[in-house]
N, C-alpha and C. Protein backbone atom coordinates (compact mmCIF):
# COMPACT_ATOMS: atom_id res chain seq x y z
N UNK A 1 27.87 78.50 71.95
CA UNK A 1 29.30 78.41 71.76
C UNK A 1 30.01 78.04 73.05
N UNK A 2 29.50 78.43 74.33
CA UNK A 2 29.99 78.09 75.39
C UNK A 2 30.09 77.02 75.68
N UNK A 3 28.75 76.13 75.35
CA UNK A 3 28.74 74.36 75.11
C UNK A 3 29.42 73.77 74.57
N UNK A 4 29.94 74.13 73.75
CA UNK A 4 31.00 73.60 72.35
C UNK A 4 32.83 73.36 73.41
N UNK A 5 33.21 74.95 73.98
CA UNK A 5 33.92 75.05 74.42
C UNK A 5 34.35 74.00 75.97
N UNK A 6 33.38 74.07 76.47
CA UNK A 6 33.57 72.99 77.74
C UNK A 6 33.26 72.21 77.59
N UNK A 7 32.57 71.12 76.72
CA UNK A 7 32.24 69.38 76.22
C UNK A 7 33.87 69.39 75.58
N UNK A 8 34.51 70.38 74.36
CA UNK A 8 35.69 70.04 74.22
C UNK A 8 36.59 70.06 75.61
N UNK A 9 36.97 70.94 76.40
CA UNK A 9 37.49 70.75 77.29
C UNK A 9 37.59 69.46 78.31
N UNK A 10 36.33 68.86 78.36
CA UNK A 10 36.06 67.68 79.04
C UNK A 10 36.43 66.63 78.02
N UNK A 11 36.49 66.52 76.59
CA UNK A 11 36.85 65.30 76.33
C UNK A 11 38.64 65.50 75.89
N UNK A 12 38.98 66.85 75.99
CA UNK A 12 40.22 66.71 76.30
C UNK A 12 41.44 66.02 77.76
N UNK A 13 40.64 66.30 78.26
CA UNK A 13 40.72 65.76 80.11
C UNK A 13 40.77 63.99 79.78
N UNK A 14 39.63 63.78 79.20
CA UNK A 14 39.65 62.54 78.87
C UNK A 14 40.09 61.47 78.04
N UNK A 15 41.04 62.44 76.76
CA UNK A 15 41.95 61.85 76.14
C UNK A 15 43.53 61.78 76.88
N UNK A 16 43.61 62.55 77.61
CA UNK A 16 44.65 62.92 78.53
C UNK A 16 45.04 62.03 79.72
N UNK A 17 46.27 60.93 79.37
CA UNK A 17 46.47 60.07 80.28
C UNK A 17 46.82 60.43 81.77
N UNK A 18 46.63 60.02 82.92
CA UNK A 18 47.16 60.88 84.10
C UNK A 18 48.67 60.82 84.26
N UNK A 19 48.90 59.89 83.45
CA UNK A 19 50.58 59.53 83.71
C UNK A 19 51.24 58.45 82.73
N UNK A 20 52.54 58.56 82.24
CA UNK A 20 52.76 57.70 81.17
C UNK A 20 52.93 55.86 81.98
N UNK A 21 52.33 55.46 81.47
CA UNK A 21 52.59 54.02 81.67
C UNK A 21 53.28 53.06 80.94
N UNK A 22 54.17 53.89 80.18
CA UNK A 22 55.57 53.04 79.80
C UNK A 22 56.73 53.67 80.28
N UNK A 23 57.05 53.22 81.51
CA UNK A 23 57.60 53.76 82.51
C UNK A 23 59.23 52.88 82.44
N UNK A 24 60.27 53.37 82.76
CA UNK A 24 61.56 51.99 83.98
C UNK A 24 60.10 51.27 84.88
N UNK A 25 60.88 49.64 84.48
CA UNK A 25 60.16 48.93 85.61
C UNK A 25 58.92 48.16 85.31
N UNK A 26 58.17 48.99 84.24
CA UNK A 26 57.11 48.52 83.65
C UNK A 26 57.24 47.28 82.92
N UNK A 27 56.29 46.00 83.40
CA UNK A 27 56.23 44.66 82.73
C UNK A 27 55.10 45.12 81.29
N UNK A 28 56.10 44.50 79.58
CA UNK A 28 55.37 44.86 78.60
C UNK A 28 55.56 43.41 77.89
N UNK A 29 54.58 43.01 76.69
CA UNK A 29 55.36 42.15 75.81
C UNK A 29 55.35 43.53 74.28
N UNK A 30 56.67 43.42 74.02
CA UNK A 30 57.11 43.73 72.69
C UNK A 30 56.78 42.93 71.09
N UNK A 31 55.99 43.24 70.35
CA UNK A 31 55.59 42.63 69.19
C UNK A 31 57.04 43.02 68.66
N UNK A 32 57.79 42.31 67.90
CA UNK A 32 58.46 42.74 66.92
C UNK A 32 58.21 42.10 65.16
N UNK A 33 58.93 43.27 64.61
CA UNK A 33 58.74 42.61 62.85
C UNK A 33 59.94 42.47 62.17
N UNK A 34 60.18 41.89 61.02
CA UNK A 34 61.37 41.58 60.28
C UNK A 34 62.73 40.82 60.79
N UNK A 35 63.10 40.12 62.10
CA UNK A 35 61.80 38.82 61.68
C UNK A 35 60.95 39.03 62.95
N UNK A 36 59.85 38.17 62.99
CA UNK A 36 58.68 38.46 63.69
C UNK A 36 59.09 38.10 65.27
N UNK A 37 58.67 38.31 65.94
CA UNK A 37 58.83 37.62 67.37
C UNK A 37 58.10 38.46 68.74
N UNK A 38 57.87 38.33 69.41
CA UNK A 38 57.26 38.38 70.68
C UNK A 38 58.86 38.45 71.60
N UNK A 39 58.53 39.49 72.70
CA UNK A 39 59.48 39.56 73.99
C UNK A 39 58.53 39.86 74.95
N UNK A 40 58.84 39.60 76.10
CA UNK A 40 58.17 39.45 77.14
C UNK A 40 59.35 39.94 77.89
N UNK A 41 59.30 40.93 79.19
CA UNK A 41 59.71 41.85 79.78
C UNK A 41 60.05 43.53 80.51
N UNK A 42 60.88 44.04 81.33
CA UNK A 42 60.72 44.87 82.48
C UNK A 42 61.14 46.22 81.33
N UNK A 43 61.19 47.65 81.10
CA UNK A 43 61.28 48.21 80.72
C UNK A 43 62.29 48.89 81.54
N UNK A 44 63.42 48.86 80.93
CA UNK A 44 64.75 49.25 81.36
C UNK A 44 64.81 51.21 80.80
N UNK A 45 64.43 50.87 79.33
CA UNK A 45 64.22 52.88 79.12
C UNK A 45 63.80 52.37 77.71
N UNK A 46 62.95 53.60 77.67
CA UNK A 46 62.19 53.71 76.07
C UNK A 46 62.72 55.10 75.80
N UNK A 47 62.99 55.48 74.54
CA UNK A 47 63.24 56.21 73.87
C UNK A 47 63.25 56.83 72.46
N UNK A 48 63.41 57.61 71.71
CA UNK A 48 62.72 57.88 70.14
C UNK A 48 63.54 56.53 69.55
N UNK A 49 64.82 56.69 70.00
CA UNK A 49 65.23 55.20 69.13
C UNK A 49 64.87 54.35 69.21
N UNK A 50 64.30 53.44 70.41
CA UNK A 50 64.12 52.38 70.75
C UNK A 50 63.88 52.15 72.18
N UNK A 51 63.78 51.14 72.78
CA UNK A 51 63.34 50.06 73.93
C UNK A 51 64.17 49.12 74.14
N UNK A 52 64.86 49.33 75.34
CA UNK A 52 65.72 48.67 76.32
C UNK A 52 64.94 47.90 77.62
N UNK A 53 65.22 46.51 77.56
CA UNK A 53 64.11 45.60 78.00
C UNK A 53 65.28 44.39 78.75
N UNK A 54 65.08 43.88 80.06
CA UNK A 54 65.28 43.17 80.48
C UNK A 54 64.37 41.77 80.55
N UNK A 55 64.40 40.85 79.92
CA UNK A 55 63.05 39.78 80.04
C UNK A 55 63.69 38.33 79.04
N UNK A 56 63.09 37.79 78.13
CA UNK A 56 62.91 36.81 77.49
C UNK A 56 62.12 36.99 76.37
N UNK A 57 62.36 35.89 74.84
CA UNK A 57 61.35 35.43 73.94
C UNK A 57 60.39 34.89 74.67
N UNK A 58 59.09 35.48 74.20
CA UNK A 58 57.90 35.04 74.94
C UNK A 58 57.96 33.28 74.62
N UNK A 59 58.30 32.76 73.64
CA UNK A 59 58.12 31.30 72.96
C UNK A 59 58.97 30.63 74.65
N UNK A 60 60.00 31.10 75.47
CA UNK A 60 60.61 30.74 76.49
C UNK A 60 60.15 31.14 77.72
N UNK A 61 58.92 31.59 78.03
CA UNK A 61 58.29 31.44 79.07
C UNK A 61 57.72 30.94 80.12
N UNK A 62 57.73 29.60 79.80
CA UNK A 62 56.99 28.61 80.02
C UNK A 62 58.25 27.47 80.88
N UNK A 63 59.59 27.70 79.95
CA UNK A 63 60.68 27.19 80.21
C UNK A 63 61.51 27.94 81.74
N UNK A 64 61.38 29.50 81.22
CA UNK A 64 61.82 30.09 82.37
C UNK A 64 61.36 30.16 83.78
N UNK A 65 59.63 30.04 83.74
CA UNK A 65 58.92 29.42 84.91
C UNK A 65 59.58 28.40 85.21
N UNK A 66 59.86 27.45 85.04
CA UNK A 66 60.17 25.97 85.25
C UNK A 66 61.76 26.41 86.43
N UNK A 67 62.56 27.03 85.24
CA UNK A 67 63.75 27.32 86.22
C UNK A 67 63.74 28.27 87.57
N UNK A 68 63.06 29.30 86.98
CA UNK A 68 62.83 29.58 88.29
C UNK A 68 62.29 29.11 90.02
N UNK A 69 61.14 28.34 89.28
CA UNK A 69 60.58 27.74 90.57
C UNK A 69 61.52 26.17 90.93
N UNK A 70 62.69 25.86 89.97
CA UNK A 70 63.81 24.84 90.58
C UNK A 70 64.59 25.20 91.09
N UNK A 71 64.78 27.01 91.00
CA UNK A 71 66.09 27.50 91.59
C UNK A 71 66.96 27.24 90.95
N UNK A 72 67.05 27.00 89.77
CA UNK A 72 68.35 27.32 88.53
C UNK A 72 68.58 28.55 87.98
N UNK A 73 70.00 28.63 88.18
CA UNK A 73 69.95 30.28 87.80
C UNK A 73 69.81 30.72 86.46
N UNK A 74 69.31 31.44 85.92
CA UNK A 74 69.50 31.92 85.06
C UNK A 74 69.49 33.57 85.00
N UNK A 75 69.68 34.05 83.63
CA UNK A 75 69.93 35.08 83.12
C UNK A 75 69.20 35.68 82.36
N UNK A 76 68.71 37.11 82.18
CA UNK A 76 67.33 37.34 81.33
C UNK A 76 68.25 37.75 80.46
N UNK A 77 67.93 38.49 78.61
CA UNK A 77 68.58 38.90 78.13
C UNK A 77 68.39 40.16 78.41
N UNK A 78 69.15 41.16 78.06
CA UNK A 78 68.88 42.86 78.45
C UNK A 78 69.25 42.95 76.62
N UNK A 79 68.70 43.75 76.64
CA UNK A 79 68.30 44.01 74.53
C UNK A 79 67.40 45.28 74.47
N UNK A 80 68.02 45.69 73.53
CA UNK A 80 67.35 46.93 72.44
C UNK A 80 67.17 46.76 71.69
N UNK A 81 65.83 46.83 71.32
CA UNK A 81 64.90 46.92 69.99
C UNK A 81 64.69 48.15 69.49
N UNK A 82 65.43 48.10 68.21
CA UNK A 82 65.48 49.88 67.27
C UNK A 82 63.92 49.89 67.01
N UNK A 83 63.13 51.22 67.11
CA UNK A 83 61.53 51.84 66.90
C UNK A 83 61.58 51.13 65.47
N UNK A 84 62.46 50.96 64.28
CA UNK A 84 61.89 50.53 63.29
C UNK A 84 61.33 49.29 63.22
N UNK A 85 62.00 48.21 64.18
CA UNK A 85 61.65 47.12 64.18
C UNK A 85 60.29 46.89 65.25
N UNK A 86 59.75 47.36 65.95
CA UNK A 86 58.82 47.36 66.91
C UNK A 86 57.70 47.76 66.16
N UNK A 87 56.19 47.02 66.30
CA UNK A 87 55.22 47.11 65.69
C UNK A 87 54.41 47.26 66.91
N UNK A 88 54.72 46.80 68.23
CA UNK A 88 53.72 47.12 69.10
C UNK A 88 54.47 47.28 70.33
N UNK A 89 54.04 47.91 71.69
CA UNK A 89 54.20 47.67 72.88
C UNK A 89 53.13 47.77 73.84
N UNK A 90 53.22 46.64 74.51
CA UNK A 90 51.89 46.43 75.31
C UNK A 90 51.82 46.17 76.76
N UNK A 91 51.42 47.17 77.85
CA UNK A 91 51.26 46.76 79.32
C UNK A 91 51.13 45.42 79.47
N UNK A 92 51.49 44.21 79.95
CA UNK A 92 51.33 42.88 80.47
C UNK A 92 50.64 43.19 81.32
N UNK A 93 49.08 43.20 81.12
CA UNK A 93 47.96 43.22 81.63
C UNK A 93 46.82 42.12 81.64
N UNK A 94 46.49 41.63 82.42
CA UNK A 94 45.21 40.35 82.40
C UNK A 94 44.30 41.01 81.53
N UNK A 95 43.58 40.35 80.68
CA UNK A 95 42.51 39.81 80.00
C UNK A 95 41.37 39.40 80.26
N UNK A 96 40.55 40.38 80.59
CA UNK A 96 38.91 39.37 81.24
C UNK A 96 39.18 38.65 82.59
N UNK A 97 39.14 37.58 82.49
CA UNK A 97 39.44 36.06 83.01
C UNK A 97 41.11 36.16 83.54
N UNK A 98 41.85 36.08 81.75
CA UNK A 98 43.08 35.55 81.88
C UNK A 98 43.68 36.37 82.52
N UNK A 99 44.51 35.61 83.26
CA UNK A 99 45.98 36.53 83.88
C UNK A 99 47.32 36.89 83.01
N UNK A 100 47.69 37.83 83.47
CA UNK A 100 48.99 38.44 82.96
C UNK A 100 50.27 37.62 82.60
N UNK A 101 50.86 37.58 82.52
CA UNK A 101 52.16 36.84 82.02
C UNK A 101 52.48 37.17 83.53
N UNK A 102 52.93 37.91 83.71
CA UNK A 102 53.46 38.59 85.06
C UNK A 102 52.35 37.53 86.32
N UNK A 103 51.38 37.69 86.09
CA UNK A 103 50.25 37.11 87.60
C UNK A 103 50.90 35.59 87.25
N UNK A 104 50.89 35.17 85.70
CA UNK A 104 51.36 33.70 85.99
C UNK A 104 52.48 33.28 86.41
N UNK A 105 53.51 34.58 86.29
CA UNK A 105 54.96 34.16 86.93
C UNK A 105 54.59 33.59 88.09
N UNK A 106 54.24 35.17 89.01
CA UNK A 106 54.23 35.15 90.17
C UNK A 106 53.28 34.23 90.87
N UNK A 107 52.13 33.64 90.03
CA UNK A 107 51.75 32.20 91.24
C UNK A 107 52.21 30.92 91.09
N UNK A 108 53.00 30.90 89.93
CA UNK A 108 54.11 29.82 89.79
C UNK A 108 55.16 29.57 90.38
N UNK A 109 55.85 30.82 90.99
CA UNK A 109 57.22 31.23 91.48
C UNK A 109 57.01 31.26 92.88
N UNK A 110 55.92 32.21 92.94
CA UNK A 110 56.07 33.11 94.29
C UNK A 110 56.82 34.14 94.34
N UNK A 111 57.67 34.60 92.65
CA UNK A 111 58.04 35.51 92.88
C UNK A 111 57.62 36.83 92.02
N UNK A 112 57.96 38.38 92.35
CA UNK A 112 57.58 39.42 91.49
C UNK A 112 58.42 39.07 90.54
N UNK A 113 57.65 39.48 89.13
CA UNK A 113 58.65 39.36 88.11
C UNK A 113 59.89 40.36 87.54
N UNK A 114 59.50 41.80 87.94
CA UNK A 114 59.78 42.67 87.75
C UNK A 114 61.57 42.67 88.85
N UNK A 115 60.94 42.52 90.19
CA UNK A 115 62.17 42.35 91.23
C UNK A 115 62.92 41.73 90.51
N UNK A 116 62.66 39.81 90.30
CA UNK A 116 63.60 38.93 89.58
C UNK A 116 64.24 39.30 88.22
N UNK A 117 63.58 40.51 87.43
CA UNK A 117 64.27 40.29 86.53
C UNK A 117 65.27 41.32 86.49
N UNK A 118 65.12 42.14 87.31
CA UNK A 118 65.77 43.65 87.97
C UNK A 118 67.17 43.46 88.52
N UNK A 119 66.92 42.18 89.32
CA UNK A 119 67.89 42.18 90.44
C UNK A 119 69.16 41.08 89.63
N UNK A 120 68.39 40.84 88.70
CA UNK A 120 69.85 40.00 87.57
C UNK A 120 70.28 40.74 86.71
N UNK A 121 70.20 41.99 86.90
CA UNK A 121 71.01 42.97 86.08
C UNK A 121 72.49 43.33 86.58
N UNK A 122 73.30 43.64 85.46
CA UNK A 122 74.42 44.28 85.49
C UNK A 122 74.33 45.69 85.92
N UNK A 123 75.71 46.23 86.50
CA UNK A 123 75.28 47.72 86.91
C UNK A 123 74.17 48.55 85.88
N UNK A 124 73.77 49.05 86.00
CA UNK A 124 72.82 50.27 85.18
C UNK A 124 74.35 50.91 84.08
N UNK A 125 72.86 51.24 82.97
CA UNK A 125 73.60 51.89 81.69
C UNK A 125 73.73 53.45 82.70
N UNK A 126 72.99 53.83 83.73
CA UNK A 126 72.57 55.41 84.28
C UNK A 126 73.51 55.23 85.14
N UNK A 127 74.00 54.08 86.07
CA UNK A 127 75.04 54.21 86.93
C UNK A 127 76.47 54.41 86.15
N UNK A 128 76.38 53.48 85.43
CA UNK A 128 78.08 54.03 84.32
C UNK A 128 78.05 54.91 83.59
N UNK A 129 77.26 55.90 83.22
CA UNK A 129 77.10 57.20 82.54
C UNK A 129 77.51 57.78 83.90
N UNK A 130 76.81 58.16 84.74
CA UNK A 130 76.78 58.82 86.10
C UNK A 130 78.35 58.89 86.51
N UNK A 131 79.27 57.61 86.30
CA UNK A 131 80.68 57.31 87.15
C UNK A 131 81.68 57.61 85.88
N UNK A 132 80.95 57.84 84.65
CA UNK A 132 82.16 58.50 83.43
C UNK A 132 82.08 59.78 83.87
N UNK A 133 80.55 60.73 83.57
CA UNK A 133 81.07 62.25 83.69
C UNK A 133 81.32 62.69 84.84
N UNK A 134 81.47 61.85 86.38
CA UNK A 134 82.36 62.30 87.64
C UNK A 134 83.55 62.46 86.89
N UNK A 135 83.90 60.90 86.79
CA UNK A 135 85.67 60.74 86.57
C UNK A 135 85.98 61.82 85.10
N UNK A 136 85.41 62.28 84.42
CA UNK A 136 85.19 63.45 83.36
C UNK A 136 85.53 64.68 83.99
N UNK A 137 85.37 65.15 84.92
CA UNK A 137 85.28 66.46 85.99
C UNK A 137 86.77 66.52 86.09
N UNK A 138 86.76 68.19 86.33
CA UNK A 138 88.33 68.49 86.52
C UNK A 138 88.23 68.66 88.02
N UNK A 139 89.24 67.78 88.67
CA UNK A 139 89.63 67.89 89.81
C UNK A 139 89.89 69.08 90.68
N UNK A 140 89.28 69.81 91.47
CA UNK A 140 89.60 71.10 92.04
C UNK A 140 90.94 70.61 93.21
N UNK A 141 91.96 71.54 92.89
CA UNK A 141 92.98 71.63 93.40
C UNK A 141 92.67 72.69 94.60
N UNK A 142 93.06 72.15 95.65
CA UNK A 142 92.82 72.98 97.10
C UNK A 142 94.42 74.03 97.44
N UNK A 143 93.95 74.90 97.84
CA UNK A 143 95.11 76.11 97.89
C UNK A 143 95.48 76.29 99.17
């Protein structure tokens, strides 16, 4: 019985991730359904409702490389996808061989993808929450 008890213990350890890796910041592509589509992008916040994503339709990838490495500006979309509509989410991770969406930005560009798509954001949804419940606060009157 003691065997039983510590082989479970050990493959509990081993179902047990060390840390969540759908993190802020994290490069994913998003499967979506109804209608179908692919996103490609930075993980702004996940939550029971949904996934807030700074990035692109993966079908525009190929296009957005192009601008980037001309130095045309552009704009990523920032979007939430409700959990009903999401069928998958996936680390943008290389493949065997293949490279990442992300590795192909960056030897196309020269740049991180994550930085670039970060740094074309509007203030944070956490910075304007943060500057309502200050200005929310009752002012202490000094005596």
């Amino acid at each position: 019985m003691h065997g039983n008890s510590q082989r479970d213990d050990n493959n509990a350890g081993a179902q047990t991730p060390a840390r969540d890796p759908f993190v802020r910041g994290a490069m994913v592509v998003v499967t979506l359904g109804n209608p179908r589509d692919k996103f490609w992008g930075m993980i702004l916040s996940l939550a029971p409702e949904g996934v807030s994503l700074s990035g692109i339709e993966l079908a525009s990838f190929e296009d957005l490389v192009v601008m980037v490495k001309d130095g045309e500006p552009f704009t990523p979309a920032v979007v939430f996808f409700p959990m009903h509509r999401i069928e998958r989410v996936e680390l943008d991770l290389p493949d065997g061989s293949l490279p990442s969406l992300s590795q192909r930005f960056s030897a196309k560009t020269g740049l991180r993808p994550a930085e670039t798509l970060g740094s074309r954001l509007p203030a944070t949804t956490i910075d304007r929450e943060e500057s309502a419940a200050s200005a929310a606060l009752p002012k202490k009157e000094s005596a």
